[in-house]
PDB file of N, CA and C in Angstrom:
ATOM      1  N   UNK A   1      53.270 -48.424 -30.805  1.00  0.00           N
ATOM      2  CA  UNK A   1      53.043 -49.387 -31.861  1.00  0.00           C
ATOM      3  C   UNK A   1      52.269 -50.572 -31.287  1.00  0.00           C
ATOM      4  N   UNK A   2      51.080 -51.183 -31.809  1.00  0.00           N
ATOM      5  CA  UNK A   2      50.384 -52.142 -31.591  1.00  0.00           C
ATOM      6  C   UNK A   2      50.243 -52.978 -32.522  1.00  0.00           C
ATOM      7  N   UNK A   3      50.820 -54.585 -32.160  1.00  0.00           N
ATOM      8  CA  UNK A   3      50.694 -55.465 -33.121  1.00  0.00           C
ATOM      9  C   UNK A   3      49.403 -56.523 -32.661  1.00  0.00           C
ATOM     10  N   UNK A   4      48.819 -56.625 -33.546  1.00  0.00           N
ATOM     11  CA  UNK A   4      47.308 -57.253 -32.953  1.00  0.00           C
ATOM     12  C   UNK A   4      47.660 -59.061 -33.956  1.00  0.00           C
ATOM     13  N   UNK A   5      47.615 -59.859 -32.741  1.00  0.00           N
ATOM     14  CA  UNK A   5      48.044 -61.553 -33.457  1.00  0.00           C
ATOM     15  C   UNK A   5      46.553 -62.248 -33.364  1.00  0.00           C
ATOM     16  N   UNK A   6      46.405 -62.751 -34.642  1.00  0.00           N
ATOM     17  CA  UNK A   6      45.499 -63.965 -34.898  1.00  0.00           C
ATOM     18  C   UNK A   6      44.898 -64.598 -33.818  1.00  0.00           C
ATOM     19  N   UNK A   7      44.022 -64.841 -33.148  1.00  0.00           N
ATOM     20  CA  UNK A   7      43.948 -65.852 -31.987  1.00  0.00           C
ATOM     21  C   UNK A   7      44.358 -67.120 -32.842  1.00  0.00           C
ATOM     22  N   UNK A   8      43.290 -67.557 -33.563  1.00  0.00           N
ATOM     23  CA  UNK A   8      43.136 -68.668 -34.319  1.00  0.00           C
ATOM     24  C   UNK A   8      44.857 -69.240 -34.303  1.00  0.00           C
ATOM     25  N   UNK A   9      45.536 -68.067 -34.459  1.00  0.00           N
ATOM     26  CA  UNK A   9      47.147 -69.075 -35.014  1.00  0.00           C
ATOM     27  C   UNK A   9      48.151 -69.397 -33.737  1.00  0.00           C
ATOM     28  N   UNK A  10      47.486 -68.698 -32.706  1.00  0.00           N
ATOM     29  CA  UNK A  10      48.068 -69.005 -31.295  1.00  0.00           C
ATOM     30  C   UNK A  10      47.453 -70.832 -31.003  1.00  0.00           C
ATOM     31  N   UNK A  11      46.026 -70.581 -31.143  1.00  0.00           N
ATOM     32  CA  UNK A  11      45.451 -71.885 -30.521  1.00  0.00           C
ATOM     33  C   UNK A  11      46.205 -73.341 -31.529  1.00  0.00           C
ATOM     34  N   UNK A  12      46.385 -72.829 -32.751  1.00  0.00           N
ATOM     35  CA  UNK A  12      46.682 -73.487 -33.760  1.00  0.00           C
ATOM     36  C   UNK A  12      47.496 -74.530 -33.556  1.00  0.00           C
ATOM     37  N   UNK A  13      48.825 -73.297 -33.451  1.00  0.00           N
ATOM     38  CA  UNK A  13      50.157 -73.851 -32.819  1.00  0.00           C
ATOM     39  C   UNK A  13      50.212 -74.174 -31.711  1.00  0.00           C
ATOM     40  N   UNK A  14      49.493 -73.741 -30.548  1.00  0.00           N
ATOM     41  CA  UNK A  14      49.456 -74.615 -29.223  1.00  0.00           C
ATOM     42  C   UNK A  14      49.093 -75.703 -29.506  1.00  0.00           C
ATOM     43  N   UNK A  15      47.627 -76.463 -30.291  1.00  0.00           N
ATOM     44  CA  UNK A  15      47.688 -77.876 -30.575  1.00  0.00           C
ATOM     45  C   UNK A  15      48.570 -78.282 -31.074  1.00  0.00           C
ATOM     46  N   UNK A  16      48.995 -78.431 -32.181  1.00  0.00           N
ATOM     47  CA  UNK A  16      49.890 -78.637 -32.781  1.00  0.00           C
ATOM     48  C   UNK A  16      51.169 -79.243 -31.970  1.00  0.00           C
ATOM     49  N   UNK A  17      51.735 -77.824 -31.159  1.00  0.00           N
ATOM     50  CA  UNK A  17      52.726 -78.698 -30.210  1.00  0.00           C
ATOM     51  C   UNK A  17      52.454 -79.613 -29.082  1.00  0.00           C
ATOM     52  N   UNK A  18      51.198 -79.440 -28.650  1.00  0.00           N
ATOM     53  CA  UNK A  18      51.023 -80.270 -27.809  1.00  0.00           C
ATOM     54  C   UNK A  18      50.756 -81.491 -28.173  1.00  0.00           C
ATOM     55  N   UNK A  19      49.962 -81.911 -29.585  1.00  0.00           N
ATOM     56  CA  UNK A  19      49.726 -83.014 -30.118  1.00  0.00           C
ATOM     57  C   UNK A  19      51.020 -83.757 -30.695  1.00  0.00           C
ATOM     58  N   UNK A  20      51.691 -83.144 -30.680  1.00  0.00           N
ATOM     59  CA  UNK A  20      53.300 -83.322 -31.463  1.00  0.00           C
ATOM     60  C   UNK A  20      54.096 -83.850 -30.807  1.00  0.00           C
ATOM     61  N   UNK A  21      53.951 -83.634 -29.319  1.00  0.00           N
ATOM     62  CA  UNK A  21      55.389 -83.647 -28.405  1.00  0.00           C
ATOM     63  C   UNK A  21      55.276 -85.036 -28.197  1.00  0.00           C
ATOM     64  N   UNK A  22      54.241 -85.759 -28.013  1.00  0.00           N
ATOM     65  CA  UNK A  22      54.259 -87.205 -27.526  1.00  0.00           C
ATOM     66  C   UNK A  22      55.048 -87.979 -28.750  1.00  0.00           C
ATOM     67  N   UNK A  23      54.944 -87.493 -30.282  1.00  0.00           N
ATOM     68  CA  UNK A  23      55.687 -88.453 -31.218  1.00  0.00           C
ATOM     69  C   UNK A  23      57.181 -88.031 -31.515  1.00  0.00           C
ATOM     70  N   UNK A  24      57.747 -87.091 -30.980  1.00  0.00           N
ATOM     71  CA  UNK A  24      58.883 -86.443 -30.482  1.00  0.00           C
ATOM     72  C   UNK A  24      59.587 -87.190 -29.522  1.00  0.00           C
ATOM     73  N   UNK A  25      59.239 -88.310 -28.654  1.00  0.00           N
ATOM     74  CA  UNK A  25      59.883 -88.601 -27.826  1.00  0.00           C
ATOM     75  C   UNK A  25      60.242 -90.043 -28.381  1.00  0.00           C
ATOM     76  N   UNK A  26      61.267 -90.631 -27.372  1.00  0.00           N
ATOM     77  CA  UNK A  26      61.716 -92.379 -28.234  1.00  0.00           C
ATOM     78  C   UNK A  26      60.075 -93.131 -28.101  1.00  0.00           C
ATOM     79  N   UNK A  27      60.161 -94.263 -28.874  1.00  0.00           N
ATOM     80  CA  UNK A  27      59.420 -95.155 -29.348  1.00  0.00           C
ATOM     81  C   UNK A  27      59.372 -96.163 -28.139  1.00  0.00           C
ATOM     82  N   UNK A  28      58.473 -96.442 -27.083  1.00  0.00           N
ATOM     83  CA  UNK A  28      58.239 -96.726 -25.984  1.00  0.00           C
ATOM     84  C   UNK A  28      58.232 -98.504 -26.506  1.00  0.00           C
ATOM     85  N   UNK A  29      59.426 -98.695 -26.988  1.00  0.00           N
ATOM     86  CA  UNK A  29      59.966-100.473 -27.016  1.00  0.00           C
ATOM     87  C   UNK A  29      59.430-101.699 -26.654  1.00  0.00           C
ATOM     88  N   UNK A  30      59.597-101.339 -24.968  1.00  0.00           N
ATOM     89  CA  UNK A  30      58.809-102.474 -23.736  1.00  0.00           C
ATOM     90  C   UNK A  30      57.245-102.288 -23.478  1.00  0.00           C
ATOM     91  N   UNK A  31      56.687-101.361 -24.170  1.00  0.00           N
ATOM     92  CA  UNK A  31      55.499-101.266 -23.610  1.00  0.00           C
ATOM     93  C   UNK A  31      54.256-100.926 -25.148  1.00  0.00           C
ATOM     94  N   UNK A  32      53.697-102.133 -25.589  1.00  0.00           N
ATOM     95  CA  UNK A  32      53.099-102.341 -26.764  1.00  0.00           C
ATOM     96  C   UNK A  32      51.807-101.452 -26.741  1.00  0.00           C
ATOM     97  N   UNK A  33      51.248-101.089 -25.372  1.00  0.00           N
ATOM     98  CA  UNK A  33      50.152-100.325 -25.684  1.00  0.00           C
ATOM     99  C   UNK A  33      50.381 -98.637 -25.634  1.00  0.00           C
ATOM    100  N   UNK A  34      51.765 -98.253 -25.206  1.00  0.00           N
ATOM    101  CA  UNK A  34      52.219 -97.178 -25.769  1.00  0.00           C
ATOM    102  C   UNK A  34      52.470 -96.881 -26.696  1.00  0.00           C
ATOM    103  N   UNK A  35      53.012 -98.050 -27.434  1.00  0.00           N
ATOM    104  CA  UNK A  35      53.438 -98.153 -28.844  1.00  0.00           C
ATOM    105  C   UNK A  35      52.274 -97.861 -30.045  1.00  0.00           C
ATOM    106  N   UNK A  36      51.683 -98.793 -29.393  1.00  0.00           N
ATOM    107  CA  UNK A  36      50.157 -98.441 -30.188  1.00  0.00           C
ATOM    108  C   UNK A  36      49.634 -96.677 -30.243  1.00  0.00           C
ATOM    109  N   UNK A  37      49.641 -96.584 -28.722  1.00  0.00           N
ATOM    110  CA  UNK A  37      49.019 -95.229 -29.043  1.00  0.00           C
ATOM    111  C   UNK A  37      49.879 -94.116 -29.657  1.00  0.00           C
ATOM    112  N   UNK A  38      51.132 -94.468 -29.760  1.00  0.00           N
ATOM    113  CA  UNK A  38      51.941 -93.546 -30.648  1.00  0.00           C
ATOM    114  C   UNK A  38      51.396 -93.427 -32.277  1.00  0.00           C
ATOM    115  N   UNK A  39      51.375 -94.814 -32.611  1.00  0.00           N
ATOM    116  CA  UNK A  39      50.797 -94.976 -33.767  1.00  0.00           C
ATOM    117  C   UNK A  39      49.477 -94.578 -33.550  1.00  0.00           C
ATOM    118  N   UNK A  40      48.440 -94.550 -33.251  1.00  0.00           N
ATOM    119  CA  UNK A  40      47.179 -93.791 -33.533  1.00  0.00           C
ATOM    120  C   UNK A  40      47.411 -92.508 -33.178  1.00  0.00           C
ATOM    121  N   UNK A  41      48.186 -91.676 -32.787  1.00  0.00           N
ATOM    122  CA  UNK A  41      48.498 -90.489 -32.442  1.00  0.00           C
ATOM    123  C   UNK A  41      48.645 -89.963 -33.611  1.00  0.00           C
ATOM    124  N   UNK A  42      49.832 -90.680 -34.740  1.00  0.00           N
ATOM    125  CA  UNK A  42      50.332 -90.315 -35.748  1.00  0.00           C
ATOM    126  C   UNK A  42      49.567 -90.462 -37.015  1.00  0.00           C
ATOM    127  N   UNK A  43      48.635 -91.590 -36.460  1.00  0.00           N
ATOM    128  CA  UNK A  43      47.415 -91.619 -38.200  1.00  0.00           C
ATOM    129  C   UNK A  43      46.627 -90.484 -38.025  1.00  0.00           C
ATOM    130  N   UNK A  44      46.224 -89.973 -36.758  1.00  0.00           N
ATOM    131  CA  UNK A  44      45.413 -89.136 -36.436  1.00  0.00           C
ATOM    132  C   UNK A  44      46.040 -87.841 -36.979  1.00  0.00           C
ATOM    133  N   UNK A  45      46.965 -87.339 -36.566  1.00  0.00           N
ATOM    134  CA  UNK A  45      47.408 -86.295 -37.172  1.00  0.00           C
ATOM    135  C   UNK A  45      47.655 -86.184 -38.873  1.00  0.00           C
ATOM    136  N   UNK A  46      47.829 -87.119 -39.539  1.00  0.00           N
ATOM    137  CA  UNK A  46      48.118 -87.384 -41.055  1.00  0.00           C
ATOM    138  C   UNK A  46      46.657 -87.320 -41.493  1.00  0.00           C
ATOM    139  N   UNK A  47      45.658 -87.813 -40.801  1.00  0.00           N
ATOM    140  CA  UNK A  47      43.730 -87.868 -41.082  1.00  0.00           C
ATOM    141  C   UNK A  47      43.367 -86.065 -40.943  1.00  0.00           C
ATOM    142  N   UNK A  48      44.220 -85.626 -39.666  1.00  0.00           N
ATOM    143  CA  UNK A  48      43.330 -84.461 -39.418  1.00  0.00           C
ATOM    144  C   UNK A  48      43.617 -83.451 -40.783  1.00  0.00           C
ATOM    145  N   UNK A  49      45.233 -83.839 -41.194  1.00  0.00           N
ATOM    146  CA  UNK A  49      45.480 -82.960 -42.615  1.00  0.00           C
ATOM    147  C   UNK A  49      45.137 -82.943 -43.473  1.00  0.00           C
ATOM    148  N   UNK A  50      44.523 -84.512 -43.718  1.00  0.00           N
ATOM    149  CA  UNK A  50      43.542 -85.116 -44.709  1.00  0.00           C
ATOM    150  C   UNK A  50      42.614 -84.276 -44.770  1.00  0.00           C
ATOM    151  N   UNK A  51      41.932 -83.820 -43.647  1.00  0.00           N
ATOM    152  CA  UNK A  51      40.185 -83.651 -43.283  1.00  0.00           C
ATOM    153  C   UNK A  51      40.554 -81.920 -43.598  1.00  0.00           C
ATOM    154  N   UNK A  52      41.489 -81.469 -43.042  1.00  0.00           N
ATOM    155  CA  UNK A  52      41.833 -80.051 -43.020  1.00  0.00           C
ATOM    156  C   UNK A  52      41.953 -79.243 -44.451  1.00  0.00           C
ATOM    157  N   UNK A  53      42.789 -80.384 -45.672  1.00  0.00           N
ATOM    158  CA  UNK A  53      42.778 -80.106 -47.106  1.00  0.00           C
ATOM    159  C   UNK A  53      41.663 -80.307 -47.612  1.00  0.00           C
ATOM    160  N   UNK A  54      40.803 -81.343 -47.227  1.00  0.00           N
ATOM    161  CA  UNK A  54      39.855 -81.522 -48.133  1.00  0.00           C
ATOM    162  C   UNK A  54      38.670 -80.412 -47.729  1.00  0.00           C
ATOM    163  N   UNK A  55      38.825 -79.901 -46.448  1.00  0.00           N
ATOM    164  CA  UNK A  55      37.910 -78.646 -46.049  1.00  0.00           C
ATOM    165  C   UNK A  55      37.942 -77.144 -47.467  1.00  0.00           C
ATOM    166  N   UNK A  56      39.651 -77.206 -47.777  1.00  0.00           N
ATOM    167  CA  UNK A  56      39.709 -76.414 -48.578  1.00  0.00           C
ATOM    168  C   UNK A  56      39.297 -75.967 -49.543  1.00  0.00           C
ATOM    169  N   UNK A  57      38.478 -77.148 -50.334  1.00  0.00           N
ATOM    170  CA  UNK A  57      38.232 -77.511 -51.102  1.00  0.00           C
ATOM    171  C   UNK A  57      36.855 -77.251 -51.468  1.00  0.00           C
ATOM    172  N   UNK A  58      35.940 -76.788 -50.374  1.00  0.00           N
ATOM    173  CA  UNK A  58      34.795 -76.230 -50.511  1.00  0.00           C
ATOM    174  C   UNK A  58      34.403 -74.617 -50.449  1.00  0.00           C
ATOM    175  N   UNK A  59      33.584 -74.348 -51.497  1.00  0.00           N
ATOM    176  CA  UNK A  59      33.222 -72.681 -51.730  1.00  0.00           C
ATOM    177  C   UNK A  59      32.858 -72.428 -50.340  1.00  0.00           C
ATOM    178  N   UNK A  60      33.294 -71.071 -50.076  1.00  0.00           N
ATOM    179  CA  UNK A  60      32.826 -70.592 -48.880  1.00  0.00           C
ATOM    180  C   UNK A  60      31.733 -69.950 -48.662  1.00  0.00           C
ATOM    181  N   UNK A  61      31.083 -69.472 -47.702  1.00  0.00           N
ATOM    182  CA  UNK A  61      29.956 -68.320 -47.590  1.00  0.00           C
ATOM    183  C   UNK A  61      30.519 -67.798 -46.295  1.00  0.00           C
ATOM    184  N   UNK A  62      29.318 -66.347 -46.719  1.00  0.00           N
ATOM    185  CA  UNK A  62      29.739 -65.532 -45.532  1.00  0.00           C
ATOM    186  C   UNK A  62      28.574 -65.789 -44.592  1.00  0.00           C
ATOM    187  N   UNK A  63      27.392 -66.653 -44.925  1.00  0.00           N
ATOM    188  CA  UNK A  63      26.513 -66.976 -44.418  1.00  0.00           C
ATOM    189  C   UNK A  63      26.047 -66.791 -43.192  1.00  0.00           C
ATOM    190  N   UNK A  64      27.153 -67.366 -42.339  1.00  0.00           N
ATOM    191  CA  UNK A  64      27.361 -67.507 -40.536  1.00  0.00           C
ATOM    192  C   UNK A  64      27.615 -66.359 -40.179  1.00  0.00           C
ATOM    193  N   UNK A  65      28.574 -65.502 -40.715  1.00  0.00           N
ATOM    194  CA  UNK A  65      28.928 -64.493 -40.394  1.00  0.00           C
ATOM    195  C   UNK A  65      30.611 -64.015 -39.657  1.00  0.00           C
ATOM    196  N   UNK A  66      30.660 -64.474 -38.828  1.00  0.00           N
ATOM    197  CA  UNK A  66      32.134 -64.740 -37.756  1.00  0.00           C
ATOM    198  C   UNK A  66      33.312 -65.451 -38.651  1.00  0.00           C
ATOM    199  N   UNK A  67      33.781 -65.272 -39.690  1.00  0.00           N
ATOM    200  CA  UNK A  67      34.614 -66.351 -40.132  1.00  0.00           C
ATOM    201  C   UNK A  67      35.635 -66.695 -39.320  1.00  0.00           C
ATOM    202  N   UNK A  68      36.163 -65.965 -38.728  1.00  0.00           N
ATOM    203  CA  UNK A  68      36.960 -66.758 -37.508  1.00  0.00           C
ATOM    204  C   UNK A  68      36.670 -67.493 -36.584  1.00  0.00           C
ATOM    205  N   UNK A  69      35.459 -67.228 -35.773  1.00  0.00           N
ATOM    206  CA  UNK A  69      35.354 -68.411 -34.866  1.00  0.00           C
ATOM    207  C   UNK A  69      34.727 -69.695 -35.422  1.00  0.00           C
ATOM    208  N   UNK A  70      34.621 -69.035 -36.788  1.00  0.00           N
ATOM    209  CA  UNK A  70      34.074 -70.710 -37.792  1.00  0.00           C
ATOM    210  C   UNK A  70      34.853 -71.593 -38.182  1.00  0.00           C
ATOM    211  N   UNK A  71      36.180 -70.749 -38.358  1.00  0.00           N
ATOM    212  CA  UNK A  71      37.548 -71.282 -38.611  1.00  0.00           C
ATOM    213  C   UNK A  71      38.033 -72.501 -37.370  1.00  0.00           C
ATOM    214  N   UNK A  72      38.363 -71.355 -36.160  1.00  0.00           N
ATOM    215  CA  UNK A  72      38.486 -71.898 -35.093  1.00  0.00           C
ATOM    216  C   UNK A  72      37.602 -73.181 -35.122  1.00  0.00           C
ATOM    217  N   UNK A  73      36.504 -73.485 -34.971  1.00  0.00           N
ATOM    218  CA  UNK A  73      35.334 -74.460 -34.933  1.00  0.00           C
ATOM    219  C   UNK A  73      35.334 -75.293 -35.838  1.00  0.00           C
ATOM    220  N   UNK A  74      36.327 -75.238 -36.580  1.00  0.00           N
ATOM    221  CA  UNK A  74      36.588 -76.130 -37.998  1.00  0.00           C
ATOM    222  C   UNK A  74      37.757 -76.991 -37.203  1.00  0.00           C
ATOM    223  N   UNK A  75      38.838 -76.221 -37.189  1.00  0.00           N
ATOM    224  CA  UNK A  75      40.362 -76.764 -36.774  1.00  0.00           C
ATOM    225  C   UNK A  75      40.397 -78.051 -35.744  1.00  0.00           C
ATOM    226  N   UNK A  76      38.734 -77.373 -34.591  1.00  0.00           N
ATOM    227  CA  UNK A  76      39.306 -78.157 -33.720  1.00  0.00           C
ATOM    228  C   UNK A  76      37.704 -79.640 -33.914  1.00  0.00           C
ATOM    229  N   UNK A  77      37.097 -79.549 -34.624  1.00  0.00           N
ATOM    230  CA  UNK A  77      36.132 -80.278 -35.473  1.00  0.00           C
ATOM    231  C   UNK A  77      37.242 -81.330 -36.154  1.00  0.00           C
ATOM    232  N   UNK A  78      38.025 -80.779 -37.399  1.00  0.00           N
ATOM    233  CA  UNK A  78      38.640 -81.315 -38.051  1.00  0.00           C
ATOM    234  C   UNK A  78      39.715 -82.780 -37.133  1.00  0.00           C
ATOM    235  N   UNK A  79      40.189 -81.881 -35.753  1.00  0.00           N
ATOM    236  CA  UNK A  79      40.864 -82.796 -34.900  1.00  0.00           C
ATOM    237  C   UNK A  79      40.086 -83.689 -33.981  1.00  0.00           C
ATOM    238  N   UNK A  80      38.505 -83.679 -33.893  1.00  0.00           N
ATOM    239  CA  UNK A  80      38.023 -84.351 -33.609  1.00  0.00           C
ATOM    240  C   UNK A  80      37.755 -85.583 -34.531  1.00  0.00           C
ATOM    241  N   UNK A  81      37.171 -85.166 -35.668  1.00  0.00           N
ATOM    242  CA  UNK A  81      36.909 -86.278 -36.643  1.00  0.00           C
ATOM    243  C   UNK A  81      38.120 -87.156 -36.935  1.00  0.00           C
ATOM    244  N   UNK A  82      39.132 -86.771 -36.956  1.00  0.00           N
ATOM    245  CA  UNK A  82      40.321 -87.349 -37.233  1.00  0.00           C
ATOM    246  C   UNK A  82      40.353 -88.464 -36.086  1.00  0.00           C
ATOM    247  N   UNK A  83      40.319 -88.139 -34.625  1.00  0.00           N
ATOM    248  CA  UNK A  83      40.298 -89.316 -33.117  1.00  0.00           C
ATOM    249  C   UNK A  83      39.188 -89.949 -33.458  1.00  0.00           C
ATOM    250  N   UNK A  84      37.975 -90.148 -33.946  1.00  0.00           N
ATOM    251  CA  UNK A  84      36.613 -90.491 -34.045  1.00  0.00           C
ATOM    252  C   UNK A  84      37.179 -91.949 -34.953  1.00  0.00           C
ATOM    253  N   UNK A  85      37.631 -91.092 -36.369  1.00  0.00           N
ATOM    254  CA  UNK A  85      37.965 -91.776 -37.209  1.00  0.00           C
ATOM    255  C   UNK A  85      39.519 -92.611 -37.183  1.00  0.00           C
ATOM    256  N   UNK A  86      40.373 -92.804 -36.569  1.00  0.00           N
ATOM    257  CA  UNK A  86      41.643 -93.892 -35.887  1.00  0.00           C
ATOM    258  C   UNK A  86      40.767 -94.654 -34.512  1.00  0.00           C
ATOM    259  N   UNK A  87      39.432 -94.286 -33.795  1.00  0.00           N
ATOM    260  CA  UNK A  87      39.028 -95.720 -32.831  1.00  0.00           C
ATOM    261  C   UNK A  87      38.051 -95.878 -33.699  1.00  0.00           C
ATOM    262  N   UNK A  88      37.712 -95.860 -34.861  1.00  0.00           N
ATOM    263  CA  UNK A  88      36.939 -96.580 -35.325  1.00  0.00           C
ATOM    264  C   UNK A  88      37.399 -97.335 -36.387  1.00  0.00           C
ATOM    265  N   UNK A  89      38.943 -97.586 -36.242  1.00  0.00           N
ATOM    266  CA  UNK A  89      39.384 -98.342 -37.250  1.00  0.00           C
ATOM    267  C   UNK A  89      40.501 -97.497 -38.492  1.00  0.00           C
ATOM    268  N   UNK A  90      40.004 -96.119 -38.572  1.00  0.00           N
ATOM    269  CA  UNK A  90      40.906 -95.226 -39.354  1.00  0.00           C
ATOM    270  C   UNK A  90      41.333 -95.453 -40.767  1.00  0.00           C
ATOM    271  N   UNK A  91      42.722 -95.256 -41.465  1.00  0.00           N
ATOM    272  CA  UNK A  91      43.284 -95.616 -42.513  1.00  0.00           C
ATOM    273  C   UNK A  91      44.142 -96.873 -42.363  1.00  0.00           C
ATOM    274  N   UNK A  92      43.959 -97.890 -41.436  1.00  0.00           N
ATOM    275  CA  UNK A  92      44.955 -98.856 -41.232  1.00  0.00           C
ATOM    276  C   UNK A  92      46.522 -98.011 -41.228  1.00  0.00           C
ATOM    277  N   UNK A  93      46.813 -96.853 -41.190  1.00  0.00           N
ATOM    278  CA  UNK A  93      47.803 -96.735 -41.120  1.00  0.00           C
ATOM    279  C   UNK A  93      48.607 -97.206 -39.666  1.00  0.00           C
ATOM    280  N   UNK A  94      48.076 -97.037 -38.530  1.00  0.00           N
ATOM    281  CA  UNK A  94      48.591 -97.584 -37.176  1.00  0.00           C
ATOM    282  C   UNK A  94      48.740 -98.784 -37.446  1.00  0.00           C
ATOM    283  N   UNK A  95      48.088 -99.737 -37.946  1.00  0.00           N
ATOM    284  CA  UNK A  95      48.302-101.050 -38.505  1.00  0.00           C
ATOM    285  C   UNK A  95      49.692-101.476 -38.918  1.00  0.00           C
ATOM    286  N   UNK A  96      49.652-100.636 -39.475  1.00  0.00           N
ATOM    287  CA  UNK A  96      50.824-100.745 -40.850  1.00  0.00           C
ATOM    288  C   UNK A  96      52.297-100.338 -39.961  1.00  0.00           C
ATOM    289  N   UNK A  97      52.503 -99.541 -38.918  1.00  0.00           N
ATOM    290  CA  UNK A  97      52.957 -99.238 -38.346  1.00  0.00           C
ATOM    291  C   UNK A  97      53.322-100.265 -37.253  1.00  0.00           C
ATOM    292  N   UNK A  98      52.060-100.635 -36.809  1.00  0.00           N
ATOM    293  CA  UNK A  98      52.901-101.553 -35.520  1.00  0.00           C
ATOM    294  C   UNK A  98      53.548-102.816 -36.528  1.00  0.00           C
ATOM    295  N   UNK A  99      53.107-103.170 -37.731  1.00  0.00           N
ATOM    296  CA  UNK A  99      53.801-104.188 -38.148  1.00  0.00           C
ATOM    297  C   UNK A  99      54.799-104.203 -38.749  1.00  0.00           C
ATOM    298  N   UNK A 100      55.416-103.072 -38.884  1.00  0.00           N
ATOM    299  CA  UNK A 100      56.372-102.573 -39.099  1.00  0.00           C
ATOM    300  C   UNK A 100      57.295-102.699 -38.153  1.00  0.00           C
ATOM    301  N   UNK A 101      56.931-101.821 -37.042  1.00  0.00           N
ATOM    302  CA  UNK A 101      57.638-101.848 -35.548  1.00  0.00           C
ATOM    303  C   UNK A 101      58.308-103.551 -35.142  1.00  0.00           C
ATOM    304  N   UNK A 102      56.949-104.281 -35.463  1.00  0.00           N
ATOM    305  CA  UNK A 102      57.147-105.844 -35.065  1.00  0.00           C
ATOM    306  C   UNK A 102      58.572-106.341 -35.728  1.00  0.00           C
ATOM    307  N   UNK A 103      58.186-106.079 -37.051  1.00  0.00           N
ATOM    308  CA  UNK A 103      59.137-106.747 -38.087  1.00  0.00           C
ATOM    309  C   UNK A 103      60.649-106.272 -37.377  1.00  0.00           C
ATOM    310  N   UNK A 104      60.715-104.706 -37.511  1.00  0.00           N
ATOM    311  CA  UNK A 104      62.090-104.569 -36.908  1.00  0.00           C
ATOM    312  C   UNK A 104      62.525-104.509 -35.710  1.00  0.00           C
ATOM    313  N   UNK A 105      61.786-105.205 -34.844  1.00  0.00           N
ATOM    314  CA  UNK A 105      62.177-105.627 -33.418  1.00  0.00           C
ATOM    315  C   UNK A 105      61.940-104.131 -32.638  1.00  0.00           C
ATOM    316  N   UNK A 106      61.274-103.433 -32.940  1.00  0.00           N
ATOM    317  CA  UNK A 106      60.908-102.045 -32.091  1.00  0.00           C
ATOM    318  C   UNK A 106      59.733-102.739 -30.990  1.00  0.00           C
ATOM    319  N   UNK A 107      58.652-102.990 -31.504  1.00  0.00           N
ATOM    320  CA  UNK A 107      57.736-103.144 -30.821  1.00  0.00           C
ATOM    321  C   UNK A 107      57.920-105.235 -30.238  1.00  0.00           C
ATOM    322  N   UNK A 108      57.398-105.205 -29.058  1.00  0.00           N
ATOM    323  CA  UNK A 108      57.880-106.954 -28.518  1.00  0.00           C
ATOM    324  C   UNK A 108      56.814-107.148 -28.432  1.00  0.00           C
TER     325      UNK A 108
END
């Protein structure tokens, strides 16, 4: 018996957890520029889902040909634009976050 797996959903979920594990851990208190990058970690990932749904949203072609490695080339596109778009300012959501943090004495 041969079960043949997706690449695409291996690489998927390897980002995924790897991008994941850093907001999995406690909220780095004493140290504000960790704090920060937790929060752009986390707009980034909420942008890339943004960017990932709104991909959906367009008719496809078979044009290219490969739809999988177009896929692939999307996913990790999609997670680029998302980092591009949080240092260039993003959804203010990290914003919103550290002042949050401030307010309830998380972030010093």
């Amino acid at each position: 018996m041969r079960i043949s797996v997706d690449p695409r959903l291996d690489l998927g979920a390897a980002l995924g957890r790897a991008r994941g594990a850093g907001l999995r851990q406690d909220l780095p208190k004493d140290n504000p520029a960790a704090l920060r990058k937790t929060a752009e970690e986390f707009e980034s990932l909420l942008i890339e889902q943004l960017v990932r749904e709104m991909r959906k949203t367009i008719p496809r072609s078979d044009l290219f040909g490969g739809r999988e490695h177009e896929q692939m080339f999307e996913e990790l596109l999609d997670g680029e634009y998302a980092q591009t778009m949080v240092r260039r300012g993003g959804l203010g959501i990290a914003d919103l976050l550290m002042a949050q943090w401030q307010r309830n004495g998380t972030a010093r």
